[in-house]
N, C-alpha and C. Protein backbone atom coordinates (compact mmCIF):
# COMPACT_ATOMS: atom_id res chain seq x y z
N UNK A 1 -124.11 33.57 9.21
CA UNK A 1 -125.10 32.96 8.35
C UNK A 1 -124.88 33.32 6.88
N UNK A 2 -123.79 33.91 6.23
CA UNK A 2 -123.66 34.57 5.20
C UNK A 2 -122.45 33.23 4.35
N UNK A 3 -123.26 32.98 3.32
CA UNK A 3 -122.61 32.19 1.84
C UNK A 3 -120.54 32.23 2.51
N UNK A 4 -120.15 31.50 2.35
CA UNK A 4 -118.93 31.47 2.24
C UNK A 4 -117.99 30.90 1.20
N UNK A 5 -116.91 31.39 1.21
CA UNK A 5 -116.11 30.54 -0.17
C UNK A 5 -115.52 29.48 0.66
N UNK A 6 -115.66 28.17 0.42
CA UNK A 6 -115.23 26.99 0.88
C UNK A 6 -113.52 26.84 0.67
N UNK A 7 -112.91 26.68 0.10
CA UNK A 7 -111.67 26.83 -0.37
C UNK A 7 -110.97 28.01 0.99
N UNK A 8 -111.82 28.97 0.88
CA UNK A 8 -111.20 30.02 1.69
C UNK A 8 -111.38 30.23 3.05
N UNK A 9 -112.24 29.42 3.34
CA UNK A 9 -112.58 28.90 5.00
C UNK A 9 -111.77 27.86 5.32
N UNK A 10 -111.69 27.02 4.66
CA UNK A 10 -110.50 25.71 4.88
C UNK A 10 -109.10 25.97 5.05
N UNK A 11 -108.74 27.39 4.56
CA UNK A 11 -107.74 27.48 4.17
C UNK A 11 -107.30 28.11 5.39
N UNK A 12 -108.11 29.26 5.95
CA UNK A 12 -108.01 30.11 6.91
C UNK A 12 -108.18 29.25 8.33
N UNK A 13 -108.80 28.47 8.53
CA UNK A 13 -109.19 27.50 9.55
C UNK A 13 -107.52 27.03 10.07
N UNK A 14 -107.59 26.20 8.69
CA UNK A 14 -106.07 25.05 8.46
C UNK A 14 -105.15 26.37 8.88
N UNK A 15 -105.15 27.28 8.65
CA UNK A 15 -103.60 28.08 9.00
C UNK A 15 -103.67 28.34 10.08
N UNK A 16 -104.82 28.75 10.45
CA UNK A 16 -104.96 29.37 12.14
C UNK A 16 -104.59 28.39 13.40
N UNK A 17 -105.48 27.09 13.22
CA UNK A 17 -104.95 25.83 14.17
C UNK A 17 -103.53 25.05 14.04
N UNK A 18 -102.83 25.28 12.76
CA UNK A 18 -101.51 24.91 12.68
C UNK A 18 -100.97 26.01 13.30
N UNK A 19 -101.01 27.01 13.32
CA UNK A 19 -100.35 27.83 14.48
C UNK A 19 -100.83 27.88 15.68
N UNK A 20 -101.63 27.70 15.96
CA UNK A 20 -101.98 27.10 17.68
C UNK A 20 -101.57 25.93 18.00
N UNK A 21 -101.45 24.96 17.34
CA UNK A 21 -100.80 23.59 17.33
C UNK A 21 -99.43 24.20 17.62
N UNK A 22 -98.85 24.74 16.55
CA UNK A 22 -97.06 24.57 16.91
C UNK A 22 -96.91 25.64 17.74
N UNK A 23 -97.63 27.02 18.81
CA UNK A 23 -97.25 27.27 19.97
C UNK A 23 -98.18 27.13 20.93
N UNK A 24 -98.94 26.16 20.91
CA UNK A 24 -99.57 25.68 22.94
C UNK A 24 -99.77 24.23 22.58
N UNK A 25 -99.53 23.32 21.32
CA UNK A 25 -99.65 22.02 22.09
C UNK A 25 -98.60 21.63 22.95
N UNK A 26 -98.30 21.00 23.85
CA UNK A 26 -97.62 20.49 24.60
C UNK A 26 -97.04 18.78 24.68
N UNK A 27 -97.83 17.95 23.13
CA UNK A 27 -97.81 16.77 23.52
C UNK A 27 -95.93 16.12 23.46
N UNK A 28 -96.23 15.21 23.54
CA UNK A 28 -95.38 14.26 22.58
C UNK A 28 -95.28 12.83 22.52
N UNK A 29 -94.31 11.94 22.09
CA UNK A 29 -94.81 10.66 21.62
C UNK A 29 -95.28 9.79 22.95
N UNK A 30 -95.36 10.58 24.18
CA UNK A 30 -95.41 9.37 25.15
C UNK A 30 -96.89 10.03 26.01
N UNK A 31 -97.11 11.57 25.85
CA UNK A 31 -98.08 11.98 26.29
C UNK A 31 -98.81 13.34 25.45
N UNK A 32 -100.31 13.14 26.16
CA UNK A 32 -101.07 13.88 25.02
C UNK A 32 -101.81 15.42 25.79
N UNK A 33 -101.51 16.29 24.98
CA UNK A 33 -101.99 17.24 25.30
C UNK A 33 -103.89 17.25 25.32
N UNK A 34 -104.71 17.20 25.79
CA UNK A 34 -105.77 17.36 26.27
C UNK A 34 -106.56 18.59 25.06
N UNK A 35 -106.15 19.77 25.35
CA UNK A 35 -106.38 20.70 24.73
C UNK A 35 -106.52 20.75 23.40
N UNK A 36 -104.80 20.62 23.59
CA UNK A 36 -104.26 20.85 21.72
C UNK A 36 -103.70 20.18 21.31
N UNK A 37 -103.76 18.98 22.11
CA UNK A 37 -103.10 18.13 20.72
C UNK A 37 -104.14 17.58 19.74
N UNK A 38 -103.15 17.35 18.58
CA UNK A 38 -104.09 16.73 17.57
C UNK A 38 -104.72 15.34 17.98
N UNK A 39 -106.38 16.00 17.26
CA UNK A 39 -107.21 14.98 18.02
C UNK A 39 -107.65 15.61 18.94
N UNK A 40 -107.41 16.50 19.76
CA UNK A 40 -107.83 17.02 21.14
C UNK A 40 -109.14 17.71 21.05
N UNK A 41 -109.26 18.14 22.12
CA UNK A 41 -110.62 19.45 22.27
C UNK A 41 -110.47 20.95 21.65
N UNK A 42 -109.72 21.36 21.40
CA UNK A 42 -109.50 22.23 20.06
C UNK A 42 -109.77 21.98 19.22
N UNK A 43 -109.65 20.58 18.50
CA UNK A 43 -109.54 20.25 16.94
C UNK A 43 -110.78 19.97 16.72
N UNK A 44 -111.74 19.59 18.28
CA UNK A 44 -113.14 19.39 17.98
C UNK A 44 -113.87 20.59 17.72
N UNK A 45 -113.57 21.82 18.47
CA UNK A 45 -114.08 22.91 18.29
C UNK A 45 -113.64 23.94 17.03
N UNK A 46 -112.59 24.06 16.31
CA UNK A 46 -112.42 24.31 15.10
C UNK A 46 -113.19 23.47 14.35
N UNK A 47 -113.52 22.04 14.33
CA UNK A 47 -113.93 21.51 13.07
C UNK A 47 -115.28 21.84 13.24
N UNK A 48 -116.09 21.76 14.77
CA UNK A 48 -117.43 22.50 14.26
C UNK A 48 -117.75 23.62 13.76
N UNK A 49 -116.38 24.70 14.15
CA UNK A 49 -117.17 26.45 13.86
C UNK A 49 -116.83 26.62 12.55
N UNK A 50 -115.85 25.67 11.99
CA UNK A 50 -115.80 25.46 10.33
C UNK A 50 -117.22 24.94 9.79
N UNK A 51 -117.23 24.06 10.01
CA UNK A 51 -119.02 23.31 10.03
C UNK A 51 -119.90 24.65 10.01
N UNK A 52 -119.92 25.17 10.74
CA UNK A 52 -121.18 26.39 11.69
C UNK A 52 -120.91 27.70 9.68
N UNK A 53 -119.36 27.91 9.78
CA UNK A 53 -119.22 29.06 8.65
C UNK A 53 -119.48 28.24 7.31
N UNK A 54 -119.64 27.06 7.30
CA UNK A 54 -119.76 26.52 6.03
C UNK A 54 -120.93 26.39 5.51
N UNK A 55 -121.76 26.16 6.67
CA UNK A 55 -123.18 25.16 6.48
C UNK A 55 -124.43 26.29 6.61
N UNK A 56 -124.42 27.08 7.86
CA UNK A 56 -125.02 28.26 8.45
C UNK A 56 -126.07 29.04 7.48
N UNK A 57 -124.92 28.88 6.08
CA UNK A 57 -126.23 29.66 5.16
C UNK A 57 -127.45 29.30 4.45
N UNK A 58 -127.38 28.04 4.69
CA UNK A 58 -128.05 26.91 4.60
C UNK A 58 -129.04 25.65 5.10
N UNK A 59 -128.39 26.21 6.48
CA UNK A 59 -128.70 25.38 7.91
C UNK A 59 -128.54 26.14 8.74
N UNK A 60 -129.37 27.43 8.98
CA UNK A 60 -129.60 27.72 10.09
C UNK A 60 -129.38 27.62 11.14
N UNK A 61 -130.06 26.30 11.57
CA UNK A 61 -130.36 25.41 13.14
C UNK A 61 -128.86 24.95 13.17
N UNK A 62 -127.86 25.56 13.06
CA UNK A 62 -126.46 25.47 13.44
C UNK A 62 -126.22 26.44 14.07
N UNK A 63 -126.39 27.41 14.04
CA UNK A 63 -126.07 29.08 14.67
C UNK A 63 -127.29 28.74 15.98
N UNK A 64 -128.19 27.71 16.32
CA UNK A 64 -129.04 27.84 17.51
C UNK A 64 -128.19 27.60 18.72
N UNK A 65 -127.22 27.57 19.27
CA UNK A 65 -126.01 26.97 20.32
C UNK A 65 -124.33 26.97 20.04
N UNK A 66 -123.98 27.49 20.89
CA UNK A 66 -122.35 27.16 20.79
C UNK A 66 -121.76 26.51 21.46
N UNK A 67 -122.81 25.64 22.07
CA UNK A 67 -122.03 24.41 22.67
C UNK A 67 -121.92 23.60 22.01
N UNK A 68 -120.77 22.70 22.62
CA UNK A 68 -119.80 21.59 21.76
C UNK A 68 -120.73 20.45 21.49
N UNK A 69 -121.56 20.16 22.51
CA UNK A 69 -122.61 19.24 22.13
C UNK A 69 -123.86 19.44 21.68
N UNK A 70 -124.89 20.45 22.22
CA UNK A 70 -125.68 20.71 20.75
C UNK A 70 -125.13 20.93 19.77
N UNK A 71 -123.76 21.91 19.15
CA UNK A 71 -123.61 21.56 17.95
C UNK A 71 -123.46 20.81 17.30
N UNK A 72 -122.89 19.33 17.66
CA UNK A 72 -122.47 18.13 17.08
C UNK A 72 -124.05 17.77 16.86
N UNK A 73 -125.23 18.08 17.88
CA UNK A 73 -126.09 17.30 17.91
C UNK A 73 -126.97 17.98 16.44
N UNK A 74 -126.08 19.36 16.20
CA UNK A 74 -127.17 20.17 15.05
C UNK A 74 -126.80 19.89 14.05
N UNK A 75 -125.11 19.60 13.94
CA UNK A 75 -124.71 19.56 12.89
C UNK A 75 -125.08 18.14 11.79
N UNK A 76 -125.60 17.16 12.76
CA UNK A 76 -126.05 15.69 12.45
C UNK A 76 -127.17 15.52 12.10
N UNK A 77 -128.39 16.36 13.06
CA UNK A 77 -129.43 16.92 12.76
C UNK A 77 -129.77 17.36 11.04
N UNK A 78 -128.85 18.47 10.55
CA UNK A 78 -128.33 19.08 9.34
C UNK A 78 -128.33 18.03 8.74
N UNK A 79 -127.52 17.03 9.16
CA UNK A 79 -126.84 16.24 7.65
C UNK A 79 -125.48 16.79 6.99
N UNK A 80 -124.73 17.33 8.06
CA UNK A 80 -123.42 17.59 8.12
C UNK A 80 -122.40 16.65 8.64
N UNK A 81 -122.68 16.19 9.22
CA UNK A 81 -121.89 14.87 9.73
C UNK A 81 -123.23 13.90 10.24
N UNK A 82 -122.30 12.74 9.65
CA UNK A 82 -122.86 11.82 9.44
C UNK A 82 -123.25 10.96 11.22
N UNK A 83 -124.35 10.49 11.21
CA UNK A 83 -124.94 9.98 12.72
C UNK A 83 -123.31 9.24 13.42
N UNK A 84 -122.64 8.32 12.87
CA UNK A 84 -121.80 7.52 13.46
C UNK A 84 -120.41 8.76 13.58
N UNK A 85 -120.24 9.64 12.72
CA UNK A 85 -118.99 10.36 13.27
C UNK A 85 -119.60 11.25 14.34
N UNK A 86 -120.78 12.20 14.18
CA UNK A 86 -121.44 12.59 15.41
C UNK A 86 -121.28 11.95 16.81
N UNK A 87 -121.52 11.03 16.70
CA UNK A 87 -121.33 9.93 18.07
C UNK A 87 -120.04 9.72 18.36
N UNK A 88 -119.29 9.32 17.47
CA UNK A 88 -117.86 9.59 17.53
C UNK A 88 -117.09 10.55 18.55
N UNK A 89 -117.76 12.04 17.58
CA UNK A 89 -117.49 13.22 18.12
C UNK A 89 -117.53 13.41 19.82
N UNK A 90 -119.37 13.57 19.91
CA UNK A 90 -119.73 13.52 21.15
C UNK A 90 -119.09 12.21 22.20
N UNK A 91 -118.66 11.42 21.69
CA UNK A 91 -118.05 10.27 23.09
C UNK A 91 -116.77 10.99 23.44
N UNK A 92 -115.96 11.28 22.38
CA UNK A 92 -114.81 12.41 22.38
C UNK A 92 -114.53 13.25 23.16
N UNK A 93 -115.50 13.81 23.05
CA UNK A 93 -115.38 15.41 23.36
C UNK A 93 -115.42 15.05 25.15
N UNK A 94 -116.99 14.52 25.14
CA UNK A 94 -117.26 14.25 26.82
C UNK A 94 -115.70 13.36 27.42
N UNK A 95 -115.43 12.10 26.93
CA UNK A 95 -114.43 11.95 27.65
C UNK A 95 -112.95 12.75 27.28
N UNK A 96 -112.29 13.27 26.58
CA UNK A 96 -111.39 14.37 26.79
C UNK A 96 -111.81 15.27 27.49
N UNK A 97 -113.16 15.78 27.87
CA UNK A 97 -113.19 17.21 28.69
C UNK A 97 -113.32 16.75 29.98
N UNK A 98 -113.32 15.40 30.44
CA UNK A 98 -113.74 14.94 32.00
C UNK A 98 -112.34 14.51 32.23
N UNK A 99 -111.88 14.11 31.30
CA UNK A 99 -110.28 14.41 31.79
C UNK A 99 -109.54 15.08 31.97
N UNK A 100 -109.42 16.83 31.05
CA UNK A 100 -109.20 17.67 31.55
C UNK A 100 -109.81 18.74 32.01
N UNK A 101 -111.30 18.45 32.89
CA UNK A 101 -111.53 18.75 34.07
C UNK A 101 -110.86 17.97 35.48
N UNK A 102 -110.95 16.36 35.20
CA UNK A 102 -110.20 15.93 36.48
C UNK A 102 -108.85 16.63 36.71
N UNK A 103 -108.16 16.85 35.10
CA UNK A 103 -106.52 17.13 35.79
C UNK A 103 -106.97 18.70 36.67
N UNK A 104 -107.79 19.53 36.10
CA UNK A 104 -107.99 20.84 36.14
C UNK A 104 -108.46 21.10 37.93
N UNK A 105 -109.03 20.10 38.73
CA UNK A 105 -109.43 19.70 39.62
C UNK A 105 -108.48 19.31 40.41
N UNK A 106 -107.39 18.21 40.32
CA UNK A 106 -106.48 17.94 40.89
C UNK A 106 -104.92 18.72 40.77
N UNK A 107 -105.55 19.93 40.43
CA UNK A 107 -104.04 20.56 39.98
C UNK A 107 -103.34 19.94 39.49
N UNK A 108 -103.68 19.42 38.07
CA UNK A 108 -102.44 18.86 37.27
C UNK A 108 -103.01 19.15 35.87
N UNK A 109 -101.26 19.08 35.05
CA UNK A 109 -101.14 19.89 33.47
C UNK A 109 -102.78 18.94 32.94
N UNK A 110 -103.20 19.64 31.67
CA UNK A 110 -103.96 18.62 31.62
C UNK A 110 -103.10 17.80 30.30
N UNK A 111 -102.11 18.08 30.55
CA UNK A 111 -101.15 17.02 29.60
C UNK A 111 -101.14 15.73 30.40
N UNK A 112 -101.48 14.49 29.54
CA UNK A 112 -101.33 13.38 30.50
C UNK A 112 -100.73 11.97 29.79
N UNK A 113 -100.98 10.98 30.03
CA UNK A 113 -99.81 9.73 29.28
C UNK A 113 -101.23 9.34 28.59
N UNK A 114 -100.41 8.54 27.50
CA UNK A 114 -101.37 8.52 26.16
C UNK A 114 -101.37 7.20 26.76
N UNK A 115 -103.16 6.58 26.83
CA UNK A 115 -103.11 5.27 26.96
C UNK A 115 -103.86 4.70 25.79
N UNK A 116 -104.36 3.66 25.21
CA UNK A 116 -105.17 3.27 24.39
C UNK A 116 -106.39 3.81 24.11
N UNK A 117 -107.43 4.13 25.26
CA UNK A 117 -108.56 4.85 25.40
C UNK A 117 -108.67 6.13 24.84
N UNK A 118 -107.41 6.82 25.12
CA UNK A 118 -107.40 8.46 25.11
C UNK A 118 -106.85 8.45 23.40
N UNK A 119 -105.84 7.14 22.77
CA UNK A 119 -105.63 7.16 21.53
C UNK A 119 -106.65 7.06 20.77
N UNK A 120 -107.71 5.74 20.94
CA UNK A 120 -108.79 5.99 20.62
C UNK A 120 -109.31 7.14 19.93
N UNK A 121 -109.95 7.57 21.33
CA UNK A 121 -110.86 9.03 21.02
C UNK A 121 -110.41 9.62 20.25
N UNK A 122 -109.02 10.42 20.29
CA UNK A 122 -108.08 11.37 19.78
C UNK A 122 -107.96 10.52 18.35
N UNK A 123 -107.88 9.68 18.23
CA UNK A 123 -108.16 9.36 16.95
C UNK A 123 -108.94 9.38 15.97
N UNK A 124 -110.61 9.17 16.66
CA UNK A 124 -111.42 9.47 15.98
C UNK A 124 -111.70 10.43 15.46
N UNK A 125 -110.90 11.65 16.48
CA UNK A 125 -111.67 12.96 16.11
C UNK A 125 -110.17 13.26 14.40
N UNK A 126 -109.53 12.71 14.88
CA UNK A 126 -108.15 12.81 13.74
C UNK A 126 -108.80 13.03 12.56
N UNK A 127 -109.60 11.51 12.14
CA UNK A 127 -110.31 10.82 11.45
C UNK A 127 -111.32 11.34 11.09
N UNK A 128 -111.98 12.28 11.71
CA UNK A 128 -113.27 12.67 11.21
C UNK A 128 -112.78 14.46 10.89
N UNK A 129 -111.58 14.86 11.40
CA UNK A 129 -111.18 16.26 11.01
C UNK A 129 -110.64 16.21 9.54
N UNK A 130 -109.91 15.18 9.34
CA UNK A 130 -109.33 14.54 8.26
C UNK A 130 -110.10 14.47 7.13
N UNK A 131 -111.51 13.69 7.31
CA UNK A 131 -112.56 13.81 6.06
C UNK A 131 -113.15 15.09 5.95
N UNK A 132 -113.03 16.00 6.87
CA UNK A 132 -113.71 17.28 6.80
C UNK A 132 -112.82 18.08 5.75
N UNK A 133 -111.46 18.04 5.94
CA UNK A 133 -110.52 18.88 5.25
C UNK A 133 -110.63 20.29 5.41
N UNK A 134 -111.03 20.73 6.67
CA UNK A 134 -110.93 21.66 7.24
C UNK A 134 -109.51 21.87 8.17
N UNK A 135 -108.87 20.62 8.86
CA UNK A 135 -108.04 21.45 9.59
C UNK A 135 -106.50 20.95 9.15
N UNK A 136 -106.65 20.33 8.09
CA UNK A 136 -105.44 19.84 7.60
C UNK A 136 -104.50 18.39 8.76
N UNK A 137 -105.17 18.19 9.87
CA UNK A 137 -104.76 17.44 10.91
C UNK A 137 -104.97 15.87 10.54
C-alpha cells in the first residue's frame, strides 16, 4: 500500500517477466504456451500485481483479494482499467485457465496449437499489457 516510483515498478516488472519469458515459455509460431507465453496467464497476473503496486496507495480496495478475478473486478471498480479491457481480461483469463486445467487433467503439456480463439484472447491480453507499459510485451 506504500507510494511507488512508477518508472521503477515498470521497469522492475518489465525485467523480471522478460526473464521468465526467455526461460519457461515454451511457445512457438505454431503453438502457444498457456502459462507463459505472451499474452498468457502470467502476463495477466504480472499486469495486475503491477496494477495492485501502482494503484494500492490510492486504491486500497485492490489489496482486498489476490485472485485473478476479483482483482480485475477491483481494479475496474478503481478506475484502473477501463470496463471493456476488464472484460477483456476476465474472458481471458477464464478461458486460458480452463484450458490449462483441461490439458492439466488429461495429462498433457499445457502447451497447445494456436487456433484463432486462443489468438484472440492472447491477444487481447497483449493489447491491454501493451497500454499498461508495464510488461514491455
Amino acid at each position: 500500500a506504500a507510494p511507488r516510483d512508477v518508472a521503477r515498478v515498470r521497469e522492475e516488472i518489465g525485467t523480471m517477466r522478460a526473464r521468465w519469458r526467455a526461460e519457461r515459455d515454451r511457445s512457438d509460431a505454431e503453438r502457444f504456451d498457456l502459462k507463459q507465453g505472451i499474452g498468457g496467464l502470467v502476463d495477466i497476473e504480472f499486469l495486475l500485481q503491477g496494477i495492485v503496486l501502482l494503484h494500492a496507495a490510492t486504491k486500497p480496495a485492490l489489496l482486498a483479494s489476490g485472485s485473478t478475478p476479483m482483482l480485475i473486478a477491483a481494479a475496474a471498480e478503481a478506475g484502473v482499467l477501463g470496463d471493456e479491457d476488464a472484460n477483456a481480461l476476465a474472458e481471458a483469463h477464464a478461458t486460458l485457465l480452463a484450458r490449462a486445467i483441461a490439458c492439466t487433467l488429461d495429462g498433457r503439456s499445457r502447451i497447445t496449437a494456436l487456433d484463432a480463439g486462443l489468438e484472440r484472447q492472447a491477444g487481447a491480453v497483449r493489447r491491454i499489457v501493451r497500454a499498461s507499459g508495464l510488461l514491455g510485451a
